[in-house]
Protein backbone atom coordinates (compact mmCIF):
# COMPACT_ATOMS: atom_id res chain seq x y z
CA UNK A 1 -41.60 -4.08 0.64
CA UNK A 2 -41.15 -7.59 2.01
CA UNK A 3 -42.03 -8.40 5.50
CA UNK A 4 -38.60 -10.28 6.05
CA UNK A 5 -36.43 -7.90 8.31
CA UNK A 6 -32.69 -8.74 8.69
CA UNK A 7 -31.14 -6.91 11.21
CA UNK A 8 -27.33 -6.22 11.16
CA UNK A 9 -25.33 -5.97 13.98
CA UNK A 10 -21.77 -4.08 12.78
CA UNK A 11 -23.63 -2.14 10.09
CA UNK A 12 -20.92 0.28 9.84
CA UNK A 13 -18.30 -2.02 10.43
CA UNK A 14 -16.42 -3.76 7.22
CA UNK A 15 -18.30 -6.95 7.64
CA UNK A 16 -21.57 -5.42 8.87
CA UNK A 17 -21.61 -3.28 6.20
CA UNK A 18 -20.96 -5.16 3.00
CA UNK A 19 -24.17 -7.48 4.72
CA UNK A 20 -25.86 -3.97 4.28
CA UNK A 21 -24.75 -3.56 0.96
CA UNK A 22 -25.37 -7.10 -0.56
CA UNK A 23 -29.00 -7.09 1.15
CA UNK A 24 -29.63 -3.48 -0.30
CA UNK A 25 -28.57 -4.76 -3.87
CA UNK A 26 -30.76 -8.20 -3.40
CA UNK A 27 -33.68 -6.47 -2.55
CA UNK A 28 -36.86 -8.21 -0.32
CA UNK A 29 -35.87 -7.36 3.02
CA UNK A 30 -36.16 -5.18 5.35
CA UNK A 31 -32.60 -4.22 6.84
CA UNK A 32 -32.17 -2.75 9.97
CA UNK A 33 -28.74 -1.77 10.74
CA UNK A 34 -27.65 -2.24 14.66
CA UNK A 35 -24.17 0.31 15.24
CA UNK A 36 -22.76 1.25 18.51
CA UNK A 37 -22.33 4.41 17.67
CA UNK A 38 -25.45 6.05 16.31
CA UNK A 39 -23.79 9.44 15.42
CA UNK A 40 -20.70 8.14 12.87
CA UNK A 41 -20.88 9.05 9.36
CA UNK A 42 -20.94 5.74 8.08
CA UNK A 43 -23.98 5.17 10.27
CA UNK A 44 -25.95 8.34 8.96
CA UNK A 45 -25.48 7.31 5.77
CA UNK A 46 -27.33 4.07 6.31
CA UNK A 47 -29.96 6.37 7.96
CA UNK A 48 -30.10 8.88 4.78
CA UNK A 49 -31.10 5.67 2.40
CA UNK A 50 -34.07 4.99 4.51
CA UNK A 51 -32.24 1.92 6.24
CA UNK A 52 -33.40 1.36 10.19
CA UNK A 53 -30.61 2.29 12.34
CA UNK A 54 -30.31 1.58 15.68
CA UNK A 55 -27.43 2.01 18.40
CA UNK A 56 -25.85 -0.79 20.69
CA UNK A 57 -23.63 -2.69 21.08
CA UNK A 58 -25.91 -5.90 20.15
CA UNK A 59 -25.09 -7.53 23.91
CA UNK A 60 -28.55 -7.02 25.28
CA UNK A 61 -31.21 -9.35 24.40
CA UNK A 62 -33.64 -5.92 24.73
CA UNK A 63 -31.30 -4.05 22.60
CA UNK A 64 -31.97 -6.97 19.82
CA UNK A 65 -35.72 -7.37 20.56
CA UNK A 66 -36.37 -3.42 19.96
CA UNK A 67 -34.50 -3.43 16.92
């Protein structure tokens, strides 16, 4: 696994997630998906292919450092 980690904010979002998707199919990265809401199928399903997820909403500069 590389040590270059994208992260995502949106990751469940239409944008967001095709980002998600095209870095998935690329391959060498590390994605970490940023979602507000933590709990929405879409966002699971990141979570169930072994993607980082993390909930926020991507406005606080310690929200994006600890993801």
């Amino acid at each position: 696994m590389s040590n270059k980690i994208i992260t995502v904010l949106g990751a469940t979002g239409n944008q967001g997630g095709s980002v998600v998707r095209a870095l998935l199919a690329q391959g060498g990265y590390q994605v970490r998906a940023v979602t507000r809401d933590a709990t929405k199928k879409a966002a699971q399903d990141l979570l169930n292919l072994g993607k980082q997820l993390r909930g926020g909403s991507g406005e606080s500069r310690v929200e994006l450092v600890e993801a």
